[in-house]
Each structure stands twice: as C-alpha cells, then as structure tokens.
N, C-alpha and C. Protein backbone atom coordinates (compact mmCIF):
# COMPACT_ATOMS: atom_id res chain seq x y z
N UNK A 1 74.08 -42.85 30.71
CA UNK A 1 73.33 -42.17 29.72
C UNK A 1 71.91 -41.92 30.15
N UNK A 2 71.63 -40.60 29.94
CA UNK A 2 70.61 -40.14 29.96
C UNK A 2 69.11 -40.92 28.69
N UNK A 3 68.13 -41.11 28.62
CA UNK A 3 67.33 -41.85 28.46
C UNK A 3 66.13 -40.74 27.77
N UNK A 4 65.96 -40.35 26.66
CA UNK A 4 65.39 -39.29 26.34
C UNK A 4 63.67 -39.95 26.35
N UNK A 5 62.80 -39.48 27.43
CA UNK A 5 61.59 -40.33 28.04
C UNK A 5 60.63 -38.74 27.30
N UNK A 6 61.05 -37.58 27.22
CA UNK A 6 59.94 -36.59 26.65
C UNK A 6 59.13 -36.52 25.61
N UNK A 7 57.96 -36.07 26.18
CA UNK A 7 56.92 -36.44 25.02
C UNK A 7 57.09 -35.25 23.65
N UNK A 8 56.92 -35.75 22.56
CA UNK A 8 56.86 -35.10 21.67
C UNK A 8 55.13 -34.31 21.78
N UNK A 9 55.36 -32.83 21.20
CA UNK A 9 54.32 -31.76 21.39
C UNK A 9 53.82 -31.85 19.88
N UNK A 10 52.65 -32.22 19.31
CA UNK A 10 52.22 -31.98 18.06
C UNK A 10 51.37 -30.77 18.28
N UNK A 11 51.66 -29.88 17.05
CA UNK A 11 51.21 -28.51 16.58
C UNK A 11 50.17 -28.91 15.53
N UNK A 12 48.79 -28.13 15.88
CA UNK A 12 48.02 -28.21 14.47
C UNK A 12 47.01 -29.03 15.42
N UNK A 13 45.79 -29.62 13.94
CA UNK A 13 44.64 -30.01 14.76
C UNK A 13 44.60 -31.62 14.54
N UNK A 14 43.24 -31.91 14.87
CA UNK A 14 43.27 -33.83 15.11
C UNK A 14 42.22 -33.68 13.83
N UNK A 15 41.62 -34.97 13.31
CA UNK A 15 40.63 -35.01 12.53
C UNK A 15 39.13 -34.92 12.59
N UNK A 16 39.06 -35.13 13.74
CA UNK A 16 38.03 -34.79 14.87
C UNK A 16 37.69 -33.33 15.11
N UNK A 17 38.81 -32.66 15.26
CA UNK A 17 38.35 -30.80 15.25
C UNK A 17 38.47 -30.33 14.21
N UNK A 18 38.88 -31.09 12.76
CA UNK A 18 38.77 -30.04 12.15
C UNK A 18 37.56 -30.66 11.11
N UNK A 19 36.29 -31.93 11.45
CA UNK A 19 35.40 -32.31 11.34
C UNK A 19 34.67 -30.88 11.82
N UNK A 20 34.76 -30.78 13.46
CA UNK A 20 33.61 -29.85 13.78
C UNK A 20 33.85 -29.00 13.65
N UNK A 21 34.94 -28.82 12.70
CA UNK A 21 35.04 -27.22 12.54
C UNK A 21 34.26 -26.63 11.22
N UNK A 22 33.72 -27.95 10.18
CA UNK A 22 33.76 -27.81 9.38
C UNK A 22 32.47 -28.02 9.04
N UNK A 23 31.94 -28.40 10.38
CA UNK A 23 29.93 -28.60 10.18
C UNK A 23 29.79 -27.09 10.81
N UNK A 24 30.38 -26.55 12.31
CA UNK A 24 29.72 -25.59 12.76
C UNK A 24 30.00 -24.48 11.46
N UNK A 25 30.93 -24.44 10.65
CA UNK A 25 31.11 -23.44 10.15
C UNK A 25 30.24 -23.52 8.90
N UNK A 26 29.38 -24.59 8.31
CA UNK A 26 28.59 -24.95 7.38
C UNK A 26 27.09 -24.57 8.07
N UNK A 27 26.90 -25.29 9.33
CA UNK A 27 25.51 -24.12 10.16
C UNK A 27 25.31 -22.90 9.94
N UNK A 28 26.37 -21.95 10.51
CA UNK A 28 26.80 -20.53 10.48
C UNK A 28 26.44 -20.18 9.39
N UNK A 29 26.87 -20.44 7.76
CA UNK A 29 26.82 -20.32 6.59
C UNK A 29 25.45 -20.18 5.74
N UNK A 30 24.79 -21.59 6.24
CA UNK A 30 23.47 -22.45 5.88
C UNK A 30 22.11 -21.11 6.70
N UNK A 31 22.99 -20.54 7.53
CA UNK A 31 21.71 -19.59 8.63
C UNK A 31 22.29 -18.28 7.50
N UNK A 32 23.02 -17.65 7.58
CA UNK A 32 23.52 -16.28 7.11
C UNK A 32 22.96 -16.36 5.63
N UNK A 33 23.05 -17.33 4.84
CA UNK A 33 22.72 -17.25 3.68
C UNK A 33 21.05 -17.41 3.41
N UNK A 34 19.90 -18.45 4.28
CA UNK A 34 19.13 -18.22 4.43
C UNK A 34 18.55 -16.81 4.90
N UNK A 35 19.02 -16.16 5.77
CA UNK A 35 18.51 -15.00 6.13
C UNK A 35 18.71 -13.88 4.64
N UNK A 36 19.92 -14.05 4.13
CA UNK A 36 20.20 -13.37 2.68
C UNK A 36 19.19 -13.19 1.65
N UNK A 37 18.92 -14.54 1.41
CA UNK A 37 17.71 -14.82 0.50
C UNK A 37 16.58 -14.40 0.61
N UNK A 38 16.10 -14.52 2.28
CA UNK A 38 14.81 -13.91 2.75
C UNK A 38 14.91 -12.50 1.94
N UNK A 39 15.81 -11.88 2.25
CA UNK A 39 16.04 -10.30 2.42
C UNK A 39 15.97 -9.96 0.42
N UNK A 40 16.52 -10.67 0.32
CA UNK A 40 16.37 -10.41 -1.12
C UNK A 40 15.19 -10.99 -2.38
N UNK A 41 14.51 -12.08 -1.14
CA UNK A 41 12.97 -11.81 -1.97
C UNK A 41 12.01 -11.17 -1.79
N UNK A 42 12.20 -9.98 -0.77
CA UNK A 42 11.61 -9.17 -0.64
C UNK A 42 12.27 -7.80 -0.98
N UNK A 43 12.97 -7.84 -1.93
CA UNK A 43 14.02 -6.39 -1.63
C UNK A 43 12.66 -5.30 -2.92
N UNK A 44 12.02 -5.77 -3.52
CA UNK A 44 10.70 -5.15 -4.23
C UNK A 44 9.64 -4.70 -3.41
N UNK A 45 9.55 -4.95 -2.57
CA UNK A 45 8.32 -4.47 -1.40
C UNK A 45 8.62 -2.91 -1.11
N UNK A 46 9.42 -2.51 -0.89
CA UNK A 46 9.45 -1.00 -0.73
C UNK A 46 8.85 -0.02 -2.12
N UNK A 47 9.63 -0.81 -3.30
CA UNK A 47 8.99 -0.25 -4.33
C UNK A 47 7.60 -0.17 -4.63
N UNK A 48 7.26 -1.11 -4.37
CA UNK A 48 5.82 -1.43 -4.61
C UNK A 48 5.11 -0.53 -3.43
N UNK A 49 5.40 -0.22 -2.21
CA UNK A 49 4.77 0.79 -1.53
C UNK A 49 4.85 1.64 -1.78
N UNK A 50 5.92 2.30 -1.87
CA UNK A 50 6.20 3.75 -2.82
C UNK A 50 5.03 3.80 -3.70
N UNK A 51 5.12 3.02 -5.02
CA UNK A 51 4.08 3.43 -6.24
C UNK A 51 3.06 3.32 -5.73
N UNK A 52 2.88 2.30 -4.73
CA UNK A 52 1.15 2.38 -4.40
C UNK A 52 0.62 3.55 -3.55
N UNK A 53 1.90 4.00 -2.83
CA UNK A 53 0.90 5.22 -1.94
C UNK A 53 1.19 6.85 -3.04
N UNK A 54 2.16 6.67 -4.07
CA UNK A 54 1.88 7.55 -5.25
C UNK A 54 1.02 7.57 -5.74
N UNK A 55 0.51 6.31 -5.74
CA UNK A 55 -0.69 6.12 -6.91
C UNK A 55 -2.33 6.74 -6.41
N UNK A 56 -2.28 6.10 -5.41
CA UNK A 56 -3.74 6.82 -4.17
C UNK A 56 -3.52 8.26 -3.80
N UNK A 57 -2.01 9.02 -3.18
CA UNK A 57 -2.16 10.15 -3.61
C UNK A 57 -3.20 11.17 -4.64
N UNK A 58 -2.83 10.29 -5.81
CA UNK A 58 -3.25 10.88 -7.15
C UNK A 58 -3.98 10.71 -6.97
N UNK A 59 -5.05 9.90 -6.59
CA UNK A 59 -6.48 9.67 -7.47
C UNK A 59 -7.36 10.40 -5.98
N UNK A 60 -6.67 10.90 -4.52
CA UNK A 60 -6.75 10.93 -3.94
C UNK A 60 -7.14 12.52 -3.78
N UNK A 61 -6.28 13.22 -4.56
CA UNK A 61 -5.98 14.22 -4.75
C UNK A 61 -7.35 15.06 -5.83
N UNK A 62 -7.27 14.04 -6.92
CA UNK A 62 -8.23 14.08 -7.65
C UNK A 62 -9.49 14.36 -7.45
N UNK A 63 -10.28 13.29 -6.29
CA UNK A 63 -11.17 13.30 -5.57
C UNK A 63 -11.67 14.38 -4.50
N UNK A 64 -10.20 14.87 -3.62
CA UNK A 64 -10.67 15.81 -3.01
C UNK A 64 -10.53 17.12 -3.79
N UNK A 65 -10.44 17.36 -4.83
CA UNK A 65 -10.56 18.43 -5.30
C UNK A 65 -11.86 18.80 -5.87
N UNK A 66 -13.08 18.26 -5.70
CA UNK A 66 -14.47 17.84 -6.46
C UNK A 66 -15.32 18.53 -4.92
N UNK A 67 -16.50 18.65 -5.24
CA UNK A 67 -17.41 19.74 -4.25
C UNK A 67 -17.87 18.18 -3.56
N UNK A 68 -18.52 18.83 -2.38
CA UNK A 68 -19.02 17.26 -1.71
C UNK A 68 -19.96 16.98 -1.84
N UNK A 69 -20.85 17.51 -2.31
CA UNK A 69 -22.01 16.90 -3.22
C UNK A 69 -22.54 17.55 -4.24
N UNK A 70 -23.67 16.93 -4.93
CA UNK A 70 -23.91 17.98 -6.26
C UNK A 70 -24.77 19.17 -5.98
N UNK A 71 -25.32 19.50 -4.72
CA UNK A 71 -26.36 20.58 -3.96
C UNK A 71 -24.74 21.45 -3.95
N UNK A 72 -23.56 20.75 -3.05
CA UNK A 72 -22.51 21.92 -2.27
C UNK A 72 -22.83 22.94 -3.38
N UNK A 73 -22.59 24.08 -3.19
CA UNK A 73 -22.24 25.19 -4.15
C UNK A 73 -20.70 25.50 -4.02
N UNK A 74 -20.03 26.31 -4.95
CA UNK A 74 -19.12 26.43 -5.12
C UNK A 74 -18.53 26.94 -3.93
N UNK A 75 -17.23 26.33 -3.41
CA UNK A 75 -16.42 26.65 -2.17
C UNK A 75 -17.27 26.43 -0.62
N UNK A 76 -18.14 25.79 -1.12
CA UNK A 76 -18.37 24.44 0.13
C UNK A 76 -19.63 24.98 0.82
N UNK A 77 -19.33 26.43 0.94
CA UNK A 77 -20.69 27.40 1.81
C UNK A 77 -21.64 27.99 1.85
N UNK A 78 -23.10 27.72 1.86
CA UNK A 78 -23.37 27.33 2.91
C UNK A 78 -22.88 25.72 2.73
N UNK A 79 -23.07 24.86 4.17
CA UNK A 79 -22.97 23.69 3.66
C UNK A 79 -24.49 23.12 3.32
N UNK A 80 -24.31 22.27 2.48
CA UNK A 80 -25.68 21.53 1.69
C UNK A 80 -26.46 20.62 3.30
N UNK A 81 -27.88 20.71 3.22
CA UNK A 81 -28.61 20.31 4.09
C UNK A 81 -29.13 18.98 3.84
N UNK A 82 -29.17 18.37 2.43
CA UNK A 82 -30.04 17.47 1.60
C UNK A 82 -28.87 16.59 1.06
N UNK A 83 -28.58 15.94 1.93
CA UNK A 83 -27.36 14.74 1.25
C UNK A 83 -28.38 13.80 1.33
N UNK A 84 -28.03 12.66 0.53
CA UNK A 84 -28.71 11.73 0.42
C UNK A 84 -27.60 10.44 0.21
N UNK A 85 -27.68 9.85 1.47
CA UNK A 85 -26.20 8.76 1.34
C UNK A 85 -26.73 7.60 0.64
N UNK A 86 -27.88 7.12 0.29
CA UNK A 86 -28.21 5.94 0.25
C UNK A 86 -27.94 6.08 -1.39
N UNK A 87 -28.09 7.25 -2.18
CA UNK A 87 -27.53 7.07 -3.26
C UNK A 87 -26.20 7.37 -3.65
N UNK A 88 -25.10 7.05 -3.29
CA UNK A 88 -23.71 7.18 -3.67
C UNK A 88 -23.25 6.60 -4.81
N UNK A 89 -22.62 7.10 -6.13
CA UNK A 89 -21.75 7.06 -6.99
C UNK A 89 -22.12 7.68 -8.27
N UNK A 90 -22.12 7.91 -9.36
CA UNK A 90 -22.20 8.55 -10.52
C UNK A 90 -23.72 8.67 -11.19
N UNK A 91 -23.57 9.94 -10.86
CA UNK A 91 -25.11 10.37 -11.70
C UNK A 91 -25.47 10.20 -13.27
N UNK A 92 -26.47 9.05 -12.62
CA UNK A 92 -26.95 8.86 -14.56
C UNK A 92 -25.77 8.55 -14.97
N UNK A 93 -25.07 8.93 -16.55
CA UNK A 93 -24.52 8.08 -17.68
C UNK A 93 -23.04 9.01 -17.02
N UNK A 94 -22.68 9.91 -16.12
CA UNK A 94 -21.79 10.35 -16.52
C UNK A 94 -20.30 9.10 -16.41
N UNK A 95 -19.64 9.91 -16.90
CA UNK A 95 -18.26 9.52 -16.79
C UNK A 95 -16.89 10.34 -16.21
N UNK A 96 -15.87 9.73 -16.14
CA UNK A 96 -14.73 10.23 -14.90
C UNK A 96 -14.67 11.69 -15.07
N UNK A 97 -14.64 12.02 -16.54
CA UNK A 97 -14.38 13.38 -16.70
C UNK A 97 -15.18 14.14 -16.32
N UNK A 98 -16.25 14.01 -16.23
CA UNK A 98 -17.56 14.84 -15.43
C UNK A 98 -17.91 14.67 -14.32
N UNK A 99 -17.21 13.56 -13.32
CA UNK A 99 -17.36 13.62 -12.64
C UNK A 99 -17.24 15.39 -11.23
N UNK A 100 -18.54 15.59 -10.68
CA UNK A 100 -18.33 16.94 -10.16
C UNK A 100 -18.19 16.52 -8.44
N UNK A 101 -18.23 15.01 -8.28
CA UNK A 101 -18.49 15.64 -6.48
C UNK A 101 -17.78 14.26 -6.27
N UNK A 102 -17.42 14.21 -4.47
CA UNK A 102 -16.56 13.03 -4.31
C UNK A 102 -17.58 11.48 -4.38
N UNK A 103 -19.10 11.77 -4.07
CA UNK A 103 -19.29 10.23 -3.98
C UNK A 103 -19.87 9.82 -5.63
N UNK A 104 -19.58 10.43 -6.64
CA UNK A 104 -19.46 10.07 -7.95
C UNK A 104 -18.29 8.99 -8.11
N UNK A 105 -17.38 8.89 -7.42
CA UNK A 105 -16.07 8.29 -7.35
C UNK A 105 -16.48 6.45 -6.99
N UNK A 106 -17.51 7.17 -6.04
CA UNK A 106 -17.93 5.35 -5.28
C UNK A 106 -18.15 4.60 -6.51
N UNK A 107 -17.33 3.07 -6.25
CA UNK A 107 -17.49 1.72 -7.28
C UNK A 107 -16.56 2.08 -8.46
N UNK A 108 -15.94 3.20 -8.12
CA UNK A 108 -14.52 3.04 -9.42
C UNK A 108 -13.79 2.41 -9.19
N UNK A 109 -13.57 1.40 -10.44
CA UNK A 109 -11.99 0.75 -10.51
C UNK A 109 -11.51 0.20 -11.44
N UNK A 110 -10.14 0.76 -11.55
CA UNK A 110 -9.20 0.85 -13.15
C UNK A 110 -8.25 -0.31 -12.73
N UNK A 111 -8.35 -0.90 -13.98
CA UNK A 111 -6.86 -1.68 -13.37
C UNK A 111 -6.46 -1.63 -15.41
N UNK A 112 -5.51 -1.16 -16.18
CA UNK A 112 -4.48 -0.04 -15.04
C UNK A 112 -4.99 1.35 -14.71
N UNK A 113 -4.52 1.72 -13.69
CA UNK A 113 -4.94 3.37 -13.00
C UNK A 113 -4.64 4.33 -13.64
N UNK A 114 -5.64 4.96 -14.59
CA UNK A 114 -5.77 5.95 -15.41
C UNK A 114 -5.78 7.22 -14.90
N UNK A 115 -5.62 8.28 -15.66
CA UNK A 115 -5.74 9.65 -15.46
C UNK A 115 -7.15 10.27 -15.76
N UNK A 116 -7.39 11.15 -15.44
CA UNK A 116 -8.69 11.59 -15.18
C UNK A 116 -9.22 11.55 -17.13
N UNK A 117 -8.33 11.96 -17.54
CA UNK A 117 -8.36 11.80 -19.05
C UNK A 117 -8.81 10.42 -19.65
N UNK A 118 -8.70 9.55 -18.78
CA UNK A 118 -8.89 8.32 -19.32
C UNK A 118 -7.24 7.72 -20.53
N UNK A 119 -6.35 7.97 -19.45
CA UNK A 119 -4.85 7.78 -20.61
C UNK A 119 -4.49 6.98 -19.30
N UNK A 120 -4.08 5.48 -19.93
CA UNK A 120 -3.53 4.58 -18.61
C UNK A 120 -2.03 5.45 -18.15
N UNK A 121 -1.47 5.45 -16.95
CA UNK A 121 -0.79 5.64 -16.36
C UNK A 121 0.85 4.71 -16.58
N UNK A 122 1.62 5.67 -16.94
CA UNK A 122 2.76 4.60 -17.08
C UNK A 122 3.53 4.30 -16.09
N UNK A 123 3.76 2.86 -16.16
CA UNK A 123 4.91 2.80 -15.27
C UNK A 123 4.12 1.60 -13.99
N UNK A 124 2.71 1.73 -14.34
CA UNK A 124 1.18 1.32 -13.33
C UNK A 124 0.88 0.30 -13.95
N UNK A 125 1.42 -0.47 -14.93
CA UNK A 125 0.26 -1.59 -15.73
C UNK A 125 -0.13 -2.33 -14.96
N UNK A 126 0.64 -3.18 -13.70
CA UNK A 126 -0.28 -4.27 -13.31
C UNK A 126 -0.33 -3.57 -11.97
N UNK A 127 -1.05 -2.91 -11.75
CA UNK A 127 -1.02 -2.42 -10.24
C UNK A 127 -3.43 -1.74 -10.66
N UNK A 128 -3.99 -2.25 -9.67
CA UNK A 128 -5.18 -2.06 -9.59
C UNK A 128 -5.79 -1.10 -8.40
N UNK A 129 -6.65 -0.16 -8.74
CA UNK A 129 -7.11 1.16 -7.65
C UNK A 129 -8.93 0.81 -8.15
N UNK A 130 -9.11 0.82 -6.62
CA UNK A 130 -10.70 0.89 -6.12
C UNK A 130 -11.04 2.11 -5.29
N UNK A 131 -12.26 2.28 -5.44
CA UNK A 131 -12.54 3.59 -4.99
C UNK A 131 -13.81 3.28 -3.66
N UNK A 132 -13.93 4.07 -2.79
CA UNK A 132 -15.30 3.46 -1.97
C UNK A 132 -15.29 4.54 -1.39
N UNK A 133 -16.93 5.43 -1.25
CA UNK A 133 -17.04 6.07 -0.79
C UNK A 133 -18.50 6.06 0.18
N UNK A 134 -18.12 6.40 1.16
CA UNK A 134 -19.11 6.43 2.34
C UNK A 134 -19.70 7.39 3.31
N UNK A 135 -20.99 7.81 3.60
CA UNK A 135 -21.12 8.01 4.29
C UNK A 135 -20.92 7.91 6.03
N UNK A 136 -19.73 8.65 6.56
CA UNK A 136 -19.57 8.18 7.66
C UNK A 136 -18.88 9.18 9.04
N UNK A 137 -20.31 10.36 8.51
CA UNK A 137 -20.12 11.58 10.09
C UNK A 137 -19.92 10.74 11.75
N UNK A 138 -20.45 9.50 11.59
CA UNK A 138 -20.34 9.24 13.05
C UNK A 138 -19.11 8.82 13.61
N UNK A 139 -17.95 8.46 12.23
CA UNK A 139 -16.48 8.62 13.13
C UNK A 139 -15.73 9.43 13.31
N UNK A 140 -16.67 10.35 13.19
CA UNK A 140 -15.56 11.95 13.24
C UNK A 140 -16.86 13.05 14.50
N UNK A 141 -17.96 12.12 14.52
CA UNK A 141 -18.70 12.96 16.01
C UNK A 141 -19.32 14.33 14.70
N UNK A 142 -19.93 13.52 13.90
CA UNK A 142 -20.84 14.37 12.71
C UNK A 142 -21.92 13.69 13.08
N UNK A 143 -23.33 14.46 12.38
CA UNK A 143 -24.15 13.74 11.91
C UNK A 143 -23.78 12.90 10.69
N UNK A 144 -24.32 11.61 10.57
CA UNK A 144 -23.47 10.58 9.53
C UNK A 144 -23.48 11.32 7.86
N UNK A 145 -24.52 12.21 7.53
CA UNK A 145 -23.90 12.93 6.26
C UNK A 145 -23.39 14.08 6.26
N UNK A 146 -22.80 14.71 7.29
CA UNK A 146 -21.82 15.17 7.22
C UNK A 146 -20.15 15.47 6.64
N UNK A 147 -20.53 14.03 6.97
CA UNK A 147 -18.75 13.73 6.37
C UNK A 147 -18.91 12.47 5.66
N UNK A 148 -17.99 12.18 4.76
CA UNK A 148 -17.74 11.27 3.95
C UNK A 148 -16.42 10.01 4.08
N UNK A 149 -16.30 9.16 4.14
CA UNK A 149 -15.27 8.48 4.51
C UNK A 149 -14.94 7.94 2.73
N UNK A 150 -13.75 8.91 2.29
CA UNK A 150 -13.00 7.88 0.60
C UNK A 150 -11.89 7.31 1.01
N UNK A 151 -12.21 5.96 0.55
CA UNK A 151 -11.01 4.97 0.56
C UNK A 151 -10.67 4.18 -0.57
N UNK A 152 -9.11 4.71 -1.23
CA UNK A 152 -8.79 4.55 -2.18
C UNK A 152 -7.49 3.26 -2.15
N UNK A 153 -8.00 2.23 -2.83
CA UNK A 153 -7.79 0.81 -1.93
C UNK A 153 -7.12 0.28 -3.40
N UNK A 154 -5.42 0.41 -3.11
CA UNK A 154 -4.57 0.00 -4.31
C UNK A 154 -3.84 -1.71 -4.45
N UNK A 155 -4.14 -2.42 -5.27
CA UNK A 155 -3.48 -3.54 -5.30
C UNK A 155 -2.25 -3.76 -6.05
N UNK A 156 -1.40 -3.90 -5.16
CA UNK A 156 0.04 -3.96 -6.10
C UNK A 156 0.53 -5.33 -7.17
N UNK A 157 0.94 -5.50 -7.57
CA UNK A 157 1.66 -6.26 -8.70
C UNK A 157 1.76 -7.78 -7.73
N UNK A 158 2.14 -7.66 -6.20
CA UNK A 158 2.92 -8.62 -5.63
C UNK A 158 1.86 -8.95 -4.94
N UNK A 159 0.10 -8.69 -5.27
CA UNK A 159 -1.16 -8.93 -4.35
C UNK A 159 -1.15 -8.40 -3.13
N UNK A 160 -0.70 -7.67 -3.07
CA UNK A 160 -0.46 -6.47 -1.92
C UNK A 160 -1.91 -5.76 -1.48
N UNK A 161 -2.69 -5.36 -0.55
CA UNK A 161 -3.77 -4.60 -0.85
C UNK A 161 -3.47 -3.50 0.11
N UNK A 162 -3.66 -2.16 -0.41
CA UNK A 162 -3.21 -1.25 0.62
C UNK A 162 -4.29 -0.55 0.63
N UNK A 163 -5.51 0.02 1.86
CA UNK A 163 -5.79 1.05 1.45
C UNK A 163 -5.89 2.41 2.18
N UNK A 164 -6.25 3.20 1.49
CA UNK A 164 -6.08 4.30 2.12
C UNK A 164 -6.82 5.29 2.48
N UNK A 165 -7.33 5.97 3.36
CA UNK A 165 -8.77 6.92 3.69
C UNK A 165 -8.37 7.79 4.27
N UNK A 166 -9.60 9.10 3.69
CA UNK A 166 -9.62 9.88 4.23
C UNK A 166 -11.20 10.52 4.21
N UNK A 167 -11.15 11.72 5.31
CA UNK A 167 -12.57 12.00 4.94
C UNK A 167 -12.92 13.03 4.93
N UNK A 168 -13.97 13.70 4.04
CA UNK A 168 -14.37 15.31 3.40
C UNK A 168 -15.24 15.85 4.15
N UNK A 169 -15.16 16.24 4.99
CA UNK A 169 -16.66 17.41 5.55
C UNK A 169 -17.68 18.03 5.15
N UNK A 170 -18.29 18.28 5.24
CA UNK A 170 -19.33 19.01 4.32
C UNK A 170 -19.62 20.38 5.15
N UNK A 171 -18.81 21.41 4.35
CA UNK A 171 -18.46 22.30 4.99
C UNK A 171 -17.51 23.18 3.91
C-alpha cells in the first residue's frame, strides 16, 4: 500500500493578510477622505471670487466713468495742467451721488457695497469695498499727476482681501 504523504493545498488567506489588508486599506481610505474634506471646505472660494471681482467691476466701472479731475473738461481735452495730488478725495460736503471725478472716490468704503444711489446691493451683505486713489504717473513713465492709480480693494465674507487696480490718464 501506497502511503498517502501529500500535502494538503489551503485556498483563501491567513489572519495575518487579511490584518494587513485591512490597515493598508484603512490608510488608503483615511488619505482619500482627508483630501475630500479639504476640497469641500473650500468648495465656496470660487464663489466668493466671482462676486468679489463682480463687485469691483461695478464700482470700478462707476469710477472710470467720472472726468479725472474737477479742472478735466468734458471728454478729457485739453488735458488739465493743475492737478493737485496732495488733495485727493471728496470736495467739501459732497456725497457719492455728486461725486464728478475719480479721486473724489479716495477713502470710500461701504460695507454693504451700495449703488451709486445709495441702495445696498443684494445678494453683497457681508462682503466690504474700499476705494484708494492715487497719484501715480511714475508707474506708467508719466509725470506722477498724470495718471492716477484706483484700487478697489474687496473683502469677502470668508476674510478674503482682493484688490484690484487700475489706472486713468489724464488725457
């Protein structure tokens, strides 16, 4: 008689692999889901850029539509000879609605960001716009009152500060 000496073949795993199968696959998990979360406490940040560079648009828009100083005459030409930078922002008592030129604008700030009407903006409540306007021909290769540097500097809801510039010629 033959003497049956063959080893039996077990199928399947030990307790040992299916231990490490069961931490690496809890790592894997513990990383993918952290990265998830990241992603989704920030998934508002786009919005909030959107409205904020809507929002400076506007007031942006606003601003450059105003003469560049209170000498410019209508449609810019000749250009004015007699700027005077050291006084920048609102003449005497006026207010937004009268405002006629861009450095009337210097030291505005609404929080919430109103319409020229003075009617808060919907949709804007906790979002804050500063205004700053400067004399500043020498980064554009002007004489420094030449040009004006406005920077319309929006704070979002999430303390965000964005701002934004541009600058008017006098011309």
């Amino acid at each position: 008689m033959r003497s049956c000496n063959r080893k039996i073949r077990q199928n399947g795993m030990t307790l040992v692999e299916l231990v490490i199968s069961i931490v690496l696959i809890s790592i894997a998990m513990t990383a993918m889901l952290s990265a998830f979360s990241t992603s989704m406490g920030r998934s508002a940040d786009p919005l909030w850029k959107n409205k904020s560079l809507k929002l400076a648009q506007a007031y942006l828009d606003e601003i450059l539509s105003k003469k560049y100083d209170n000498d410019t005459p209508l449609g810019g030409i000749p250009a004015t000879a007699s700027i005077n930078c050291g006084s920048l922002g609102p003449d005497g008592g006026e207010t937004r609605a009268q405002f006629d030129d861009v450095d009337d604008y210097n030291g505005l700030s609404d929080k919430p960001p109103k319409l020229v009407t003075n009617i808060n903006m919907a949709g804007y409540a906790d979002y804050t716009v500063s205004v700053a306007v400067v004399c500043a021909g020498g980064d554009v290769s002007l004489s420094n009152s030449n040009a004006k540097r406005i920077t319309v500097t929006v704070l979002s809801p999430n303390n965000t500060s964005m701002p934004f510039s541009v600058y008017r010629g006098n011309f």
